[in-house]
Each structure stands twice: as structure tokens, then as C-alpha cells.
C-alpha atoms as a PDB file:
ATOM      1  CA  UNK A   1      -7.162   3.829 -32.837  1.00  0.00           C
ATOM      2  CA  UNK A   2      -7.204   5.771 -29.330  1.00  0.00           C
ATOM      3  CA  UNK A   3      -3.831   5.027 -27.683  1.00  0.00           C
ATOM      4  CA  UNK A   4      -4.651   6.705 -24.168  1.00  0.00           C
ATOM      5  CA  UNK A   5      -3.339   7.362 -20.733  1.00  0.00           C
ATOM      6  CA  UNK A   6      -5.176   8.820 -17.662  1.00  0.00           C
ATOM      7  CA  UNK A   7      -3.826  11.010 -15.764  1.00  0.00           C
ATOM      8  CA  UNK A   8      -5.031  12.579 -12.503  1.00  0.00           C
ATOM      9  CA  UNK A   9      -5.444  16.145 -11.895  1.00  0.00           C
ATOM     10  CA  UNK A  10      -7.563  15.225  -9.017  1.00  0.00           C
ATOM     11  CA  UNK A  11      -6.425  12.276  -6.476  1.00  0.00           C
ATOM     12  CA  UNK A  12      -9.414  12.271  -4.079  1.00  0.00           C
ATOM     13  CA  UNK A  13     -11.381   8.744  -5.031  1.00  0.00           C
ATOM     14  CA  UNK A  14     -10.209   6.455  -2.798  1.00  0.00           C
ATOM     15  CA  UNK A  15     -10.993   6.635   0.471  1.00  0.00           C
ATOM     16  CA  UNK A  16     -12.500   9.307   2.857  1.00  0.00           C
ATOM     17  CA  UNK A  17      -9.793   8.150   5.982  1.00  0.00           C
ATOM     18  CA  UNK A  18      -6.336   6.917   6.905  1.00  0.00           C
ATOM     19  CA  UNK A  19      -6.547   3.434   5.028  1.00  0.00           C
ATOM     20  CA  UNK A  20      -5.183   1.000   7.909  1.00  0.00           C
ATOM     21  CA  UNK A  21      -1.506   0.410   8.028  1.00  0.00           C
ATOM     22  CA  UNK A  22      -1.203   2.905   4.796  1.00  0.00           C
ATOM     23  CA  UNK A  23      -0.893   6.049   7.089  1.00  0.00           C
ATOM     24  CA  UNK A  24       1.344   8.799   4.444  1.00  0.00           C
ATOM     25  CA  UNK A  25       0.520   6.834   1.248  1.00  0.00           C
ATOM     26  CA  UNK A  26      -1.516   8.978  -1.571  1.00  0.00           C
ATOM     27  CA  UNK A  27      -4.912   6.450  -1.094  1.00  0.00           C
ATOM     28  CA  UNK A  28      -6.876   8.864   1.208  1.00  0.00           C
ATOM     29  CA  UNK A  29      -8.538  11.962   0.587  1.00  0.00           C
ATOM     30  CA  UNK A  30      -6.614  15.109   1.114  1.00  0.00           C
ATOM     31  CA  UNK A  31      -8.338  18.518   1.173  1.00  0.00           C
ATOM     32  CA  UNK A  32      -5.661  20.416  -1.029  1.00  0.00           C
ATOM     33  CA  UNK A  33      -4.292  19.285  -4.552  1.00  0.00           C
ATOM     34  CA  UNK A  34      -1.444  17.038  -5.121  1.00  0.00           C
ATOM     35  CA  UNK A  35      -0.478  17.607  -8.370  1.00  0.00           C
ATOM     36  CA  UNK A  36       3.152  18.441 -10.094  1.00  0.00           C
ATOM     37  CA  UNK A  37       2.787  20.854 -13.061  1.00  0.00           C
ATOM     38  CA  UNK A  38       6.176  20.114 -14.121  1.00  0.00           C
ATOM     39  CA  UNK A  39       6.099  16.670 -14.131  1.00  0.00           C
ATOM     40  CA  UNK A  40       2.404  17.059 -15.671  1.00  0.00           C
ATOM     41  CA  UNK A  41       4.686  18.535 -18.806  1.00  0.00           C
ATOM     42  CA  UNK A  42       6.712  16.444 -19.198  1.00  0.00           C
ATOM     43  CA  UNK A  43       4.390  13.602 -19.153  1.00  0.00           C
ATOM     44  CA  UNK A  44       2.135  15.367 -21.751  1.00  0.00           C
ATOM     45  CA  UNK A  45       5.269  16.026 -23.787  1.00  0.00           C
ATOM     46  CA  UNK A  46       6.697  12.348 -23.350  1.00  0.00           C
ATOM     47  CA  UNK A  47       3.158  11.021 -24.028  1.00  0.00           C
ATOM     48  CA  UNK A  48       3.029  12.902 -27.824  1.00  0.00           C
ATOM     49  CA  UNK A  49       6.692  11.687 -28.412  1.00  0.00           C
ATOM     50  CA  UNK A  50       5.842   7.838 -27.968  1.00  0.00           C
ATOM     51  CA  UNK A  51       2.885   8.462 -30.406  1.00  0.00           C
ATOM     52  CA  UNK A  52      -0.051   8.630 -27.621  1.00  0.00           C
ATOM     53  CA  UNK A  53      -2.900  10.434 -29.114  1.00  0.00           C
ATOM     54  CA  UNK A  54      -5.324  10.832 -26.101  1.00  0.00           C
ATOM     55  CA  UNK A  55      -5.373  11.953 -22.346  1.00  0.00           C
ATOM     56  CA  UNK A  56      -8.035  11.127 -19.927  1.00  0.00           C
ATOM     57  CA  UNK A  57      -7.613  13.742 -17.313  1.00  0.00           C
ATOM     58  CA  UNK A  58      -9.377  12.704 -14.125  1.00  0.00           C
ATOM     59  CA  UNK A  59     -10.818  16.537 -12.843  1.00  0.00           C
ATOM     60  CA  UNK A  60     -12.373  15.736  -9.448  1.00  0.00           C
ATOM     61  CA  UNK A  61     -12.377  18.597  -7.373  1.00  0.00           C
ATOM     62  CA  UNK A  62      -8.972  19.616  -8.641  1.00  0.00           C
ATOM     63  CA  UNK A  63     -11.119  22.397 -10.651  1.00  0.00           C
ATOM     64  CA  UNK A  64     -12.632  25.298  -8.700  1.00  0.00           C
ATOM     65  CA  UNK A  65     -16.266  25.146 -10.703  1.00  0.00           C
ATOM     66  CA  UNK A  66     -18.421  27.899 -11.231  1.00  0.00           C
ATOM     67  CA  UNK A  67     -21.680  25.650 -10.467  1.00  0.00           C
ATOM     68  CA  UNK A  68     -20.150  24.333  -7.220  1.00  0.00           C
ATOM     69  CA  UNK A  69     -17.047  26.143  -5.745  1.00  0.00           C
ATOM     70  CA  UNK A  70     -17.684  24.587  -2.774  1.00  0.00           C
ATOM     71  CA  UNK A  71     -16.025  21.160  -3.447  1.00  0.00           C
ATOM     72  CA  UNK A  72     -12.655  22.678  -4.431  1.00  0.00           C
ATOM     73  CA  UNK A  73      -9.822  21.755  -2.603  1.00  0.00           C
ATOM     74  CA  UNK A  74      -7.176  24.120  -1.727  1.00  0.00           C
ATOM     75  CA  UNK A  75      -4.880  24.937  -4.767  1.00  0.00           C
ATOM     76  CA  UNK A  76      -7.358  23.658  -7.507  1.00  0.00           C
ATOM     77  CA  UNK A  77      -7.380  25.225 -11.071  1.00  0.00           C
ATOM     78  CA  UNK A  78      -9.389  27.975 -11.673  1.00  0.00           C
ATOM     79  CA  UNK A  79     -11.697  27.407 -14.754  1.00  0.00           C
ATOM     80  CA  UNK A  80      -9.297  29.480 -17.093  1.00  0.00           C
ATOM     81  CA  UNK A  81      -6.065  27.716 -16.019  1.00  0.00           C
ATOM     82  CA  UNK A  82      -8.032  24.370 -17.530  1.00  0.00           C
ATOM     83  CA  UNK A  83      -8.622  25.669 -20.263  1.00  0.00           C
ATOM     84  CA  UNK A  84      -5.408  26.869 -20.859  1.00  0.00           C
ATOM     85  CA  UNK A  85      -3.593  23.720 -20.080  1.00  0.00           C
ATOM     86  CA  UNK A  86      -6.664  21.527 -22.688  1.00  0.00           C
ATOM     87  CA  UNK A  87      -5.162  24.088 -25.171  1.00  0.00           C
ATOM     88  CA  UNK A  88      -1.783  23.248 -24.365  1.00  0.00           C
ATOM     89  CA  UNK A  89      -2.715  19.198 -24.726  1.00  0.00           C
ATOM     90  CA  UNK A  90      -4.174  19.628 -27.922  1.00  0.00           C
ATOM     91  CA  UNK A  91      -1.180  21.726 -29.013  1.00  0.00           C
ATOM     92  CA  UNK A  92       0.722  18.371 -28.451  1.00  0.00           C
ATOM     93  CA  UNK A  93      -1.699  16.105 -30.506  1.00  0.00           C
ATOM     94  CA  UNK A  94      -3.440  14.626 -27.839  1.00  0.00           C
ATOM     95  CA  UNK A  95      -7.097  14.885 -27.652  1.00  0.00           C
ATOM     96  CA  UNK A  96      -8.020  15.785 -23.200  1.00  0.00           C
ATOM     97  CA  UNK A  97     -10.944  13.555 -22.305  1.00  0.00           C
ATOM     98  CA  UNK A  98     -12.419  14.347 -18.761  1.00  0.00           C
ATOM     99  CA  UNK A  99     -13.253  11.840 -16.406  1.00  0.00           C
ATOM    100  CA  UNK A 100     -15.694  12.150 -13.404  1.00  0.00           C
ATOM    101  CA  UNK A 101     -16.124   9.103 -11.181  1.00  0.00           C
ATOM    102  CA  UNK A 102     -19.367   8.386 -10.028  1.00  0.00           C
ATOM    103  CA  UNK A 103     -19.093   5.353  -8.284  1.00  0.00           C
ATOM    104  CA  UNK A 104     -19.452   5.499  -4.500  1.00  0.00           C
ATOM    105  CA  UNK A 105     -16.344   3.858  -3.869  1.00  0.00           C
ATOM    106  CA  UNK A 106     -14.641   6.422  -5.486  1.00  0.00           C
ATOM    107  CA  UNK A 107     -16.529   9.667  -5.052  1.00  0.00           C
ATOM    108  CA  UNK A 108     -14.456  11.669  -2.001  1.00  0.00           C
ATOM    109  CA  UNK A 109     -14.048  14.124  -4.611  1.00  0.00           C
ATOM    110  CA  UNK A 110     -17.528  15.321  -4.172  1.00  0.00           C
ATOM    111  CA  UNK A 111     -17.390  16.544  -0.913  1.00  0.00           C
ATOM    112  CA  UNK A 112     -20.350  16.601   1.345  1.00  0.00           C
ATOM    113  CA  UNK A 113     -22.590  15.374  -1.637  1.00  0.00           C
ATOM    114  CA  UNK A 114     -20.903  11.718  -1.563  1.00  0.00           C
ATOM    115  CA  UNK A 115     -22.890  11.448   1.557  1.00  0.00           C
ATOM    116  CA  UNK A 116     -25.969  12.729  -0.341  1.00  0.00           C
ATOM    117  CA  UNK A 117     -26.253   9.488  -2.902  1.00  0.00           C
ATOM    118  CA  UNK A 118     -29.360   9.380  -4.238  1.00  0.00           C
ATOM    119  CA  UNK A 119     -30.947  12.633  -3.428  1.00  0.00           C
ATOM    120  CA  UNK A 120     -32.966  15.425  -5.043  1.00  0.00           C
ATOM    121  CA  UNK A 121     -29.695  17.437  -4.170  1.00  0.00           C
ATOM    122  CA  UNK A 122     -27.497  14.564  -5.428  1.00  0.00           C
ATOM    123  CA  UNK A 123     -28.918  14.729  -8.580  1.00  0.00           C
ATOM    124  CA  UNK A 124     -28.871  18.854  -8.920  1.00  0.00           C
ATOM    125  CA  UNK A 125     -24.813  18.719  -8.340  1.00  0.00           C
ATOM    126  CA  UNK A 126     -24.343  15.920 -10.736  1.00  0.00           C
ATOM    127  CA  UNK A 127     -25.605  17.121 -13.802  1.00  0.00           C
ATOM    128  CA  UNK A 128     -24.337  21.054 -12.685  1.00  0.00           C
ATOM    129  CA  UNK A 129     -20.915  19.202 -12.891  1.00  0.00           C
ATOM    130  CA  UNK A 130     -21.590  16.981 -15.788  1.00  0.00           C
ATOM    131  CA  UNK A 131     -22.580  19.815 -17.998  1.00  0.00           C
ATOM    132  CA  UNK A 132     -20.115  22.625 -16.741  1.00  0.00           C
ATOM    133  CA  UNK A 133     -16.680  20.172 -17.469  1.00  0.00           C
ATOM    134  CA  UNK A 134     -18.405  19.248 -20.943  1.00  0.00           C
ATOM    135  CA  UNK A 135     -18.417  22.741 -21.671  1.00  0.00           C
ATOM    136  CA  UNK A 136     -14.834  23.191 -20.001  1.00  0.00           C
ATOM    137  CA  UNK A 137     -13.573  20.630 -22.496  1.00  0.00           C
ATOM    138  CA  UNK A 138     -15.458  22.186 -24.790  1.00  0.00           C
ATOM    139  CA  UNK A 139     -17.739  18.990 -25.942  1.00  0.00           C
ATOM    140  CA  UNK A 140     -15.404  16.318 -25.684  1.00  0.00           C
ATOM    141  CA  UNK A 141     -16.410  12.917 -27.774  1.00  0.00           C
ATOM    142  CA  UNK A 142     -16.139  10.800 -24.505  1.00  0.00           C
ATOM    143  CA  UNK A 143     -17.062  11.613 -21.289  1.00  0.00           C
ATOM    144  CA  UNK A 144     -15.513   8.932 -18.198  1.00  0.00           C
ATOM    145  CA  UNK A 145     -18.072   8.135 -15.549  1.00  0.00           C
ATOM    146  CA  UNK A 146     -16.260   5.815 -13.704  1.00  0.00           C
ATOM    147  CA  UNK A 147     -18.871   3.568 -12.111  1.00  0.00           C
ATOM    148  CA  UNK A 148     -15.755   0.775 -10.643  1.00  0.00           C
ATOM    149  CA  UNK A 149     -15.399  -1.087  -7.607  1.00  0.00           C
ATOM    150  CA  UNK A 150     -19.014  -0.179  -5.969  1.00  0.00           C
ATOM    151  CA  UNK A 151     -19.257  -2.737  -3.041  1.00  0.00           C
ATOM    152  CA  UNK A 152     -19.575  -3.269   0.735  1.00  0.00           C
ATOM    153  CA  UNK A 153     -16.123  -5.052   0.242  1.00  0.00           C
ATOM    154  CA  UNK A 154     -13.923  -2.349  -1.557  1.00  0.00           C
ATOM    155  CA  UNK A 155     -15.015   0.164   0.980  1.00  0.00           C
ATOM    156  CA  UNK A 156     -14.946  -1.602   4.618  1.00  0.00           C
ATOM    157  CA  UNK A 157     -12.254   0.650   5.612  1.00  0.00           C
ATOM    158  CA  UNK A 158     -14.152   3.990   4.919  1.00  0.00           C
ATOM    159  CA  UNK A 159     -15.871   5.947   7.535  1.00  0.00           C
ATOM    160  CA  UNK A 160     -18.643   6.294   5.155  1.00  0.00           C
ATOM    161  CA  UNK A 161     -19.761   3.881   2.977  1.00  0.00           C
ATOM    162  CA  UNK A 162     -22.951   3.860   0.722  1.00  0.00           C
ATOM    163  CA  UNK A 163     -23.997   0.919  -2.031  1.00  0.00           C
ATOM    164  CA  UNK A 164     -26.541   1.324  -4.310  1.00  0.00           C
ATOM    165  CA  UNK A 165     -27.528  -1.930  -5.971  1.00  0.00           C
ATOM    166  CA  UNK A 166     -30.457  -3.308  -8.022  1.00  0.00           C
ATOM    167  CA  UNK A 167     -32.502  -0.978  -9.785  1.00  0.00           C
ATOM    168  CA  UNK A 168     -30.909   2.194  -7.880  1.00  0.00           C
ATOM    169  CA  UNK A 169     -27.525   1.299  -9.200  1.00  0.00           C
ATOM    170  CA  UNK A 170     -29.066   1.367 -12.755  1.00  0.00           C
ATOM    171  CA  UNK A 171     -31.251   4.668 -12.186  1.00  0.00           C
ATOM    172  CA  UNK A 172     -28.698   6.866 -11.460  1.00  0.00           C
ATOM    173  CA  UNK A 173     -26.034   5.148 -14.414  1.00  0.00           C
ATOM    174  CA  UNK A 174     -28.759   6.009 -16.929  1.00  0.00           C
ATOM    175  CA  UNK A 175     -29.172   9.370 -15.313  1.00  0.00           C
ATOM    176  CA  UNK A 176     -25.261  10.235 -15.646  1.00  0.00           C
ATOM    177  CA  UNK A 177     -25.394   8.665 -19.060  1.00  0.00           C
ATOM    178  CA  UNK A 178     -28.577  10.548 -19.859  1.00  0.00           C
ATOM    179  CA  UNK A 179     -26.358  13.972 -18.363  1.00  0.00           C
ATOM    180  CA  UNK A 180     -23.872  13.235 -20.730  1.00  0.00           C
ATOM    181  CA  UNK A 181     -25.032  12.714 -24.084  1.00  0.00           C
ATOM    182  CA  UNK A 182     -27.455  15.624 -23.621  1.00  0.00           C
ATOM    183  CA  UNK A 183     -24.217  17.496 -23.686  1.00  0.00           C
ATOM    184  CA  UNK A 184     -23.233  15.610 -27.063  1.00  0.00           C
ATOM    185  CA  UNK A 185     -20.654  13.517 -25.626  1.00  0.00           C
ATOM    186  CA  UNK A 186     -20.610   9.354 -25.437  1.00  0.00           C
ATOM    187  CA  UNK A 187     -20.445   7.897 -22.053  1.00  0.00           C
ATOM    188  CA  UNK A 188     -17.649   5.980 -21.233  1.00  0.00           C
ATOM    189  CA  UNK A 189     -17.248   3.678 -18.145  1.00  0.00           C
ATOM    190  CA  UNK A 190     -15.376   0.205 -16.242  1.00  0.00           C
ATOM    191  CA  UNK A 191     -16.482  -2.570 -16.887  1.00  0.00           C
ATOM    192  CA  UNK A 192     -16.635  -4.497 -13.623  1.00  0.00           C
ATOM    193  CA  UNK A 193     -20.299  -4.766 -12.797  1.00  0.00           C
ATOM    194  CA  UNK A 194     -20.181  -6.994 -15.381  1.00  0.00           C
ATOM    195  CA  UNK A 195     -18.219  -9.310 -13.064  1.00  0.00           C
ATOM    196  CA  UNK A 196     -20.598 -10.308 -10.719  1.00  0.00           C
ATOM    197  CA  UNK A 197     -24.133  -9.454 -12.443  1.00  0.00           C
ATOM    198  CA  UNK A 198     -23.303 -10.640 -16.279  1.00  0.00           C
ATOM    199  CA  UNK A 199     -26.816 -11.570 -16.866  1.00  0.00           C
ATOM    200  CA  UNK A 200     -28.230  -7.997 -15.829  1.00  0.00           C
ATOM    201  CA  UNK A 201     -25.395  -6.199 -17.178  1.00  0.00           C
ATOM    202  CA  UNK A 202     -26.183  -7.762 -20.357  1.00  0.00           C
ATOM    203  CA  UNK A 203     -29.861  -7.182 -20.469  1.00  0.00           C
ATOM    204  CA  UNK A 204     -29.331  -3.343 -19.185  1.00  0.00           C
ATOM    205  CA  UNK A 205     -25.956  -1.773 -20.342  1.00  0.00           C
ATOM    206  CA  UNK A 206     -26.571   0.255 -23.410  1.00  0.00           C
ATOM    207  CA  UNK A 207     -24.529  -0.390 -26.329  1.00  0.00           C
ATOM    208  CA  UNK A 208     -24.596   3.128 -26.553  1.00  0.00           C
ATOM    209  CA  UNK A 209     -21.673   3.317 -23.792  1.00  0.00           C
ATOM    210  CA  UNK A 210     -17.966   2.531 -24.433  1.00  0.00           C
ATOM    211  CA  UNK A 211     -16.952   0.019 -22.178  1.00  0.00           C
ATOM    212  CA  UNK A 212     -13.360  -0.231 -20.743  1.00  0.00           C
ATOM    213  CA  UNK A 213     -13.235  -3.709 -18.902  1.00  0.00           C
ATOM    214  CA  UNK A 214      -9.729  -4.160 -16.982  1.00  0.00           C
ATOM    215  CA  UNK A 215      -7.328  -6.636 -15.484  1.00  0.00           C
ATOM    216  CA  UNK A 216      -3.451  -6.176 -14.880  1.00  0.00           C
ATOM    217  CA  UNK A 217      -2.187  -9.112 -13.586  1.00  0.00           C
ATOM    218  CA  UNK A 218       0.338 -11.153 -16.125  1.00  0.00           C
ATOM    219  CA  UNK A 219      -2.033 -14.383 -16.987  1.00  0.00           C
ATOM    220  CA  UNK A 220      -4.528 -13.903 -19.353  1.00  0.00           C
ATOM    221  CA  UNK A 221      -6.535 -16.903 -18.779  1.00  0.00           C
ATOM    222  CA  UNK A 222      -9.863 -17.218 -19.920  1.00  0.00           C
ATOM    223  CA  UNK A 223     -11.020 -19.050 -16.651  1.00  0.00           C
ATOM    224  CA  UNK A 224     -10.255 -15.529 -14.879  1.00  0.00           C
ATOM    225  CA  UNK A 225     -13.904 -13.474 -15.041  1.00  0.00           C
ATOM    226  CA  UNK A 226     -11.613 -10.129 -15.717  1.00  0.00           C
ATOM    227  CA  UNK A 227     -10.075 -11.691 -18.943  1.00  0.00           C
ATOM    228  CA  UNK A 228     -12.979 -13.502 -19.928  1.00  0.00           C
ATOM    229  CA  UNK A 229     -15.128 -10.197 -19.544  1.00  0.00           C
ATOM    230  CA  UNK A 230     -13.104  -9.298 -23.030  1.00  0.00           C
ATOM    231  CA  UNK A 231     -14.478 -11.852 -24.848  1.00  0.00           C
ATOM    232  CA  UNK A 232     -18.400 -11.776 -23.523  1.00  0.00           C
ATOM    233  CA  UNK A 233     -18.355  -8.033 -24.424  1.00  0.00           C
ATOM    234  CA  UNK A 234     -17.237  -8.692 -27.774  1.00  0.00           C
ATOM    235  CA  UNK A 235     -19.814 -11.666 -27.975  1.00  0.00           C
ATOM    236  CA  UNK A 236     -22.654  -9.264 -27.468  1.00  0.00           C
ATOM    237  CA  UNK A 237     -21.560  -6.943 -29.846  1.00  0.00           C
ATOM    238  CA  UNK A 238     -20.124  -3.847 -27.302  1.00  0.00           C
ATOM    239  CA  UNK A 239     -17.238  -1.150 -28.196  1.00  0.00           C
ATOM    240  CA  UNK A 240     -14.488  -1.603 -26.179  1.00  0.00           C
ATOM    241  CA  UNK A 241     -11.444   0.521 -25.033  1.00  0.00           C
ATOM    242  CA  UNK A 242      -9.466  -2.445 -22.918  1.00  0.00           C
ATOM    243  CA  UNK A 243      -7.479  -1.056 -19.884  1.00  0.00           C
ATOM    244  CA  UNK A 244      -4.021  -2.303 -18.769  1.00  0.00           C
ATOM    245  CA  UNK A 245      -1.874  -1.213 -15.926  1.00  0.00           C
ATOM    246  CA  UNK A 246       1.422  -1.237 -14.730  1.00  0.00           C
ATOM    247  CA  UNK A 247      -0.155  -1.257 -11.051  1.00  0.00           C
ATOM    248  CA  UNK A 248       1.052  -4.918 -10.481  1.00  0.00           C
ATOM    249  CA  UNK A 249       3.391  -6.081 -13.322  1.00  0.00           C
ATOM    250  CA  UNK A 250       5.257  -3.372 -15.703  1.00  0.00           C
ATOM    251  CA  UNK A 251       4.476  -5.109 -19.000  1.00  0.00           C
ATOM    252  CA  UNK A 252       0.578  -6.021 -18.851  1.00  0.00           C
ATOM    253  CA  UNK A 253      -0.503  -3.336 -21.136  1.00  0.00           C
ATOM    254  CA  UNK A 254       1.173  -5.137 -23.567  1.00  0.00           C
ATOM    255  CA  UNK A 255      -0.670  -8.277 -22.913  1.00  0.00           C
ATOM    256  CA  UNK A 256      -3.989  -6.820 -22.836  1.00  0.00           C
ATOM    257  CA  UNK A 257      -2.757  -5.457 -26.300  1.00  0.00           C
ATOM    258  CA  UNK A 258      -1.809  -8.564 -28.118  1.00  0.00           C
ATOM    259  CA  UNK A 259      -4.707 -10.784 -26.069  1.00  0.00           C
ATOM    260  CA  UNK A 260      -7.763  -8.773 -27.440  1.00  0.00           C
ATOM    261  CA  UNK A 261      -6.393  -7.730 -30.737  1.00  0.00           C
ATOM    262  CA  UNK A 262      -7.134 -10.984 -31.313  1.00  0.00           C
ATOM    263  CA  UNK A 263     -10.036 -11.508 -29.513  1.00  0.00           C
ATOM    264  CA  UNK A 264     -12.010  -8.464 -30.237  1.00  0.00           C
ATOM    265  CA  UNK A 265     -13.585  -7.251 -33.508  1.00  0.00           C
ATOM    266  CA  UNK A 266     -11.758  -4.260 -35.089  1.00  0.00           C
ATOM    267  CA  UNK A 267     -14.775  -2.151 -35.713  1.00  0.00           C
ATOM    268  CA  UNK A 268     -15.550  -2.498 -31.619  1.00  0.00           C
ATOM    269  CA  UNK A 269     -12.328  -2.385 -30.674  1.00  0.00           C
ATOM    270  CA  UNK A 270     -11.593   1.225 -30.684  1.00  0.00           C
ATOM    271  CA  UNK A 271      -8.492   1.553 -28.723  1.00  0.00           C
ATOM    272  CA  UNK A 272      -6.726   1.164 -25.445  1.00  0.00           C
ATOM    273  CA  UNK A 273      -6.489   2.844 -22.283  1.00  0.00           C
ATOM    274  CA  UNK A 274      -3.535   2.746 -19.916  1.00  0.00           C
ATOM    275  CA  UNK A 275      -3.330   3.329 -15.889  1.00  0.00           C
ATOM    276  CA  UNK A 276      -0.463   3.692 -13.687  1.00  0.00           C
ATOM    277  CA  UNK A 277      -3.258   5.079 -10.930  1.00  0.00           C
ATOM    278  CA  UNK A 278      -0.395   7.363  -9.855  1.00  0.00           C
ATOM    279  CA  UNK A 279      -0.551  10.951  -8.809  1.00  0.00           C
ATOM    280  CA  UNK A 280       1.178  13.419 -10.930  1.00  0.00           C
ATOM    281  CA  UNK A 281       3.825  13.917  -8.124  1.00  0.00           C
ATOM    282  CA  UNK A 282       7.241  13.403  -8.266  1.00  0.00           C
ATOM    283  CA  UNK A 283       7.075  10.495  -6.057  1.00  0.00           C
ATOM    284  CA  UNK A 284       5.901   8.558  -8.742  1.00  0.00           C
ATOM    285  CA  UNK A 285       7.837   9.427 -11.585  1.00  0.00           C
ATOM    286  CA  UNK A 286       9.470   6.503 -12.611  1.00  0.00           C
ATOM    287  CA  UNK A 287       5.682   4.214 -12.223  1.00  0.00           C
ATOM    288  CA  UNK A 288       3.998   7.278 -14.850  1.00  0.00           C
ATOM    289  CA  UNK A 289       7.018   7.160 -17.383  1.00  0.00           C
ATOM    290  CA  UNK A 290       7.207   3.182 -17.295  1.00  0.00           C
ATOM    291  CA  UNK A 291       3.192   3.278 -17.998  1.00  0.00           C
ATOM    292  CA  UNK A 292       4.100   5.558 -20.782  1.00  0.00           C
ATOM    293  CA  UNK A 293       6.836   3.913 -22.583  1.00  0.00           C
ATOM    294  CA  UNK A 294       4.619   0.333 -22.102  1.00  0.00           C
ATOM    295  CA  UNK A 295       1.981   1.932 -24.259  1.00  0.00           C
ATOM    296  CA  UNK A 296       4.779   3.328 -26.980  1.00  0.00           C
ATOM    297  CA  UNK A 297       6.410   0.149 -27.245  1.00  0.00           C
ATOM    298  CA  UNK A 298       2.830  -1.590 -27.635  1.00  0.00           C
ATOM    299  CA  UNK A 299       1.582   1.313 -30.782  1.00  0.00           C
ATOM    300  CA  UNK A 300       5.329   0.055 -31.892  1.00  0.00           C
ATOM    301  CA  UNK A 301       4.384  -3.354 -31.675  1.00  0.00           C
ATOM    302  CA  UNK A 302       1.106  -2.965 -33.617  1.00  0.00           C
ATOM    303  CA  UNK A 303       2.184  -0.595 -36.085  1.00  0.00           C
ATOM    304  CA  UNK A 304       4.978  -3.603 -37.058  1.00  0.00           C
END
């Protein structure tokens, strides 16, 4: 069973401006890295202790890449500082998974090639990346593509904002996914397309790709399309990796727990994923060690 957390090394995946009324708050893009090492020990440390055996370390451009320097910020890791700090993880029993969001909505990280979607150049930077943080990880079994949240809606506050729908949307998912298991690693994504296109979803998403559908509000009712999502993945026969938060209620990672043990097949349900969507700053203490000790009392809870 993979009892996860993700963690953010990089923070840049919101938004590419001020968001209205937010001004100061840790939503927009910054062009240096906001990240606490100490507290990023003592999570790591705290994580092992509650029996956690997996990190999902969202990399961004908190990494200063040999294939693309150029979309460092200021103060990322050099390549050899990751890898010393994976070693470290895996010192403590967890197992690092990297995590690379793709979606538009999310993809500040990039640099000047969000605003390249789609193109010949595009492509060239995505798989450099893809194939450089595989080897970084040193060919991890999952790889997180993101892939959440890509609408006009979630982005009307942007500067810049870029949808791909329809068969584009699909082209370049199959391209990252493609990227990805050439490097021997299984693609690993959110499941919220699903929302609004079920019947494409359906007839497109390869099984092949470990699904992590979401919801963290406290009723898990099945007339809600984010809890009933659960159930039509398990009905067609997907792996899953549920993900709770304690974003908007401190004990719905327990819920999703108990609701889709349940629910969900234990061959395809291979674990769950927890997000505080926090960064590692000091600021935000208390929200990463509450999402910490939610998943401890929940591997508790199951191991009873």
C-alpha cells in the first residue's frame, strides 16, 4: 500500500500574476525558491515516524537542470544537492517520486515555454525535462504529470492563459505519457478531466496510467461528480491512488480513506495520496504537520 504525501520543492503552478485581492499570499509565481530545508527535515523525518512510505516531491523549476538552466529560479538545487537529499529520503524509508505538472493551469514553472504550448519547441523542453528528472530520481516507478484544473475558468485571473481541448489535449497527454514510460517509469496523473468529459475520458485514458481522482470537502455523497468519479474509475477497471486534503477540512483524508476502501477493488486500489498544497515554509507549519498526522492516524486506522 503507498501511504504518500507531496511535498513541494517548487511552488510556481499557480498563477503567472498577483491573484486579485490575494496580493502577499504564496498563489503567484515568484522568480526565486521558497522552500525551508529545515522544516523540509523535519517533515521527511515526521513523515517516516507516522509510517508514510512515499514522497511525491513536486521539482518545478526548483532544480537548476542541465538540459534547461534557463528556467531555474534563483536559489534552486543544483543537480547534486537532489540527489543528495533523494538519498537522504530513501535513508528514511520513503520512496521520492517526482512530479512535473503539465497542465496549463499550472505550468508557471516552465518559464517562457508555458507560453510555447503546443510547439515544436514545446515538445523539445518537455521530454529534455521528462527524461533528465527520471534519471535524477534515478528511474522512479511513478512519474506525476499533473494534467488538473485545465480551463478558461481556473485561469481568468492569469495574464496568460492557454487551453488545449479536444484532440490537442489528448496529443500532448499521450506524448508526456509516451516521455515517461520510455524512461521505464508509469505515468501518474488527476483525475479531473474525467469530470466534465466522462465519456471521452473513458474511451481514451489508458489503463496504463495511475489515476489519482480528488475531492476534500467533508460529504462524500455519491451525487457529487468528485466522489462519484471513485466509483466510475473502479467500474471500468482503473488503478487508483485517491487524494485527500486538509485544504478545506482537517480530517478528509480520512474520509477518502474509509469511503473507497470500500468502494474500490484492492488489487486497483494501490494506495493514497495526501495534499496540504502548502509550501515548505514555515508559514505553514502547522497545515503540513496536521496533513501528516491525518495520514498516520488513517495507516493506524487501517492497520486496526
Amino acid at each position: 500500500m503507498i501511504w504518500a504525501n507531496l511535498l513541494h520543492l517548487s511552488y510556481n503552478m499557480w498563477a503567472d500574476r498577483e491573484m486579485p485581492g490575494r496580493e502577499g499570499e504564496h498563489l503567484s509565481a515568484r522568480p526565486y525558491l521558497r522552500f525551508d530545508a529545515g522544516l523540509w527535515n523535519e517533515l521527511l523525518r515526521t513523515m517516516a515516524a507516522a509510517g508514510l512510505n512515499m514522497v511525491v516531491i513536486d521539482v518545478g523549476d526548483g532544480v537548476r537542470y542541465e538540459s534547461h538552466p534557463e528556467i531555474a529560479v534563483r536559489r534552486a538545487w543544483t543537480r547534486d544537492r537532489l540527489k543528495r537529499e533523494l538519498a537522504k529520503v530513501r535513508r528514511l524509508g520513503l520512496e521520492p517520486i517526482p512530479k512535473l505538472n503539465f497542465s496549463t493551469c499550472h505550468d508557471a514553472w516552465l518559464g517562457p515555454y508555458s507560453r510555447c504550448v503546443s510547439s515544436d519547441a514545446y515538445y523539445a523542453v518537455c521530454r529534455d525535462l521528462i527524461a533528465e528528472v527520471i534519471e535524477l530520481f534515478g528511474k522512479p516507478r511513478f512519474f506525476h504529470l499533473g494534467m488538473d484544473e485545465e480551463t478558461a475558468a481556473h485561469q481568468r485571473h492569469f495574464d496568460y492563459a492557454v487551453i488545449r481541448q479536444h484532440d490537442l489535449w489528448w496529443h500532448d497527454f499521450y506524448f508526456y505519457v509516451d516521455q515517461v514510460e520510455k524512461g521505464g517509469a508509469r505515468a501518474w496523473v488527476w483525475s479531473d478531466y474525467m469530470w466534465d468529459n466522462p465519456k471521452t475520458f473513458f474511451q481514451k485514458m489508458p489503463k496504463s496510467v495511475l489515476q489519482s481522482n480528488w475531492y476534500y470537502s467533508p460529504a462524500f455523497n455519491q451525487r457529487i461528480p468528485a466522489v462519484k468519479a471513485y466509483l466510475d474509475l473502479e467500474a471500468h477497471g482503473y488503478d487508483q491512488a485517491p487524494t485527500g486534503s486538509n485544504w478545506s477540512v482537517p480530517d478528509n483524508f480520512q474520509k477518502t480513506v474509509s469511503y473507497c476502501r470500500k468502494r474500490i477493488a484492492p488489487k486497483r486500489l494501490l494506495g493514497f495520496l495526501q495534499t496540504s498544497w502548502r509550501p515548505t515554509l514555515e508559514a505553514f507549519r502547522p497545515r503540513q504537520f496536521e496533513a501528516i498526522e491525518a495520514v498516520g492516524e488513517a495507516i493506524a486506522g487501517w492497520r486496526a
